[in-house]
Protein backbone atom coordinates (compact mmCIF):
# COMPACT_ATOMS: atom_id res chain seq x y z
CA UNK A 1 2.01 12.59 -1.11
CA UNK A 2 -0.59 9.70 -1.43
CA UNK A 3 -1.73 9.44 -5.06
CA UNK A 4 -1.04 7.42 -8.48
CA UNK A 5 2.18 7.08 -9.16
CA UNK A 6 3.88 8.54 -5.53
CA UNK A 7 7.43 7.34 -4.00
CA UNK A 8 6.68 5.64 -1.21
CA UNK A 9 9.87 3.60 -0.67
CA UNK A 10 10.87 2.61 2.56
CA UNK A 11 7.87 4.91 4.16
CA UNK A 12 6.31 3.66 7.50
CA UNK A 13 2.62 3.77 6.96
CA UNK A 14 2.21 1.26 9.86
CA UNK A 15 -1.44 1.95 11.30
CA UNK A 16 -2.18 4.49 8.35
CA UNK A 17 -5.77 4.34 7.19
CA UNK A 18 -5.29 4.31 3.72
CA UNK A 19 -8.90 2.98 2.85
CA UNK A 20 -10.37 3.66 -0.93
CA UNK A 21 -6.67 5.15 -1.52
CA UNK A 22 -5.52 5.26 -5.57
CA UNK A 23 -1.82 4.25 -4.87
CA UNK A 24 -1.83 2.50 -8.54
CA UNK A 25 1.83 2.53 -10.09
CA UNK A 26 3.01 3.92 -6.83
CA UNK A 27 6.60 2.95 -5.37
CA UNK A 28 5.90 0.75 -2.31
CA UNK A 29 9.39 -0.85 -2.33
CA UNK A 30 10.45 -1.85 1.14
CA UNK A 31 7.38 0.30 2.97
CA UNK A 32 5.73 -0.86 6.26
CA UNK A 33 2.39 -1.61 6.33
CA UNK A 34 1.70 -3.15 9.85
CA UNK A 35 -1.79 -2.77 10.87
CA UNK A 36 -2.62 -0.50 7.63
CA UNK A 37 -6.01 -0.45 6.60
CA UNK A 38 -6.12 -0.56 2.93
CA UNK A 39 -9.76 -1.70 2.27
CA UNK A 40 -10.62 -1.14 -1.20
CA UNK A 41 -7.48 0.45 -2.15
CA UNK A 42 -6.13 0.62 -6.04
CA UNK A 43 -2.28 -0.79 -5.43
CA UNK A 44 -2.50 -1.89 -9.17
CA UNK A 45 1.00 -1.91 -10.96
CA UNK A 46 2.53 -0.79 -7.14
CA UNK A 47 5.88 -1.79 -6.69
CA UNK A 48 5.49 -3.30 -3.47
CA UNK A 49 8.89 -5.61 -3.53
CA UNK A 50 10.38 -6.08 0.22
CA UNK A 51 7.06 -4.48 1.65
CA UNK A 52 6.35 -5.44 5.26
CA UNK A 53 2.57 -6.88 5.70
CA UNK A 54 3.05 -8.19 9.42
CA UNK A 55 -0.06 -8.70 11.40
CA UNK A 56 -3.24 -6.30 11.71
CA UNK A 57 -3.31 -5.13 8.49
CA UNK A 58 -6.64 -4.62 6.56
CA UNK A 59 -7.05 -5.65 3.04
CA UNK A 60 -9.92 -6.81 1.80
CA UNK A 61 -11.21 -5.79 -1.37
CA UNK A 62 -7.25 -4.54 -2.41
CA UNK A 63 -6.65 -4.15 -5.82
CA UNK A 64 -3.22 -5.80 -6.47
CA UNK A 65 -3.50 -6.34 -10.20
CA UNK A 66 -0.14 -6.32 -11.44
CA UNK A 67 1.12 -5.21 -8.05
């Protein structure tokens, strides 16, 4: 499930349009994120250690305070 605080480890969200998403505190460890639009997205306090950003993705205005 996509809220605060969800286990996303290892999850493909390649091409997911996660715009204006609240994924703050979420688990993020080792997730691809190839070509996933996260414009304006809360990822604040995500874990988001051994994430894959490869190219395509969308990110501006991404909340990564803490991240």
């Amino acid at each position: 499930m996509l809220e605060p605080g969800a286990d996303l480890s290892g999850a493909d969200l390649s091409d997911a349009r996660l715009s204006g998403a609240d994924l703050s505190g979420a688990d993020l460890s080792g997730a691809r994120l190839s070509g996933t639009n996260l414009e304006g997205a809360n990822l604040s306090g995500a874990d988001l250690s051994g994430a894959r950003f490869d190219a395509g993705g969308f990110f501006e205005w991404v909340n990564l305070r803490k991240a």
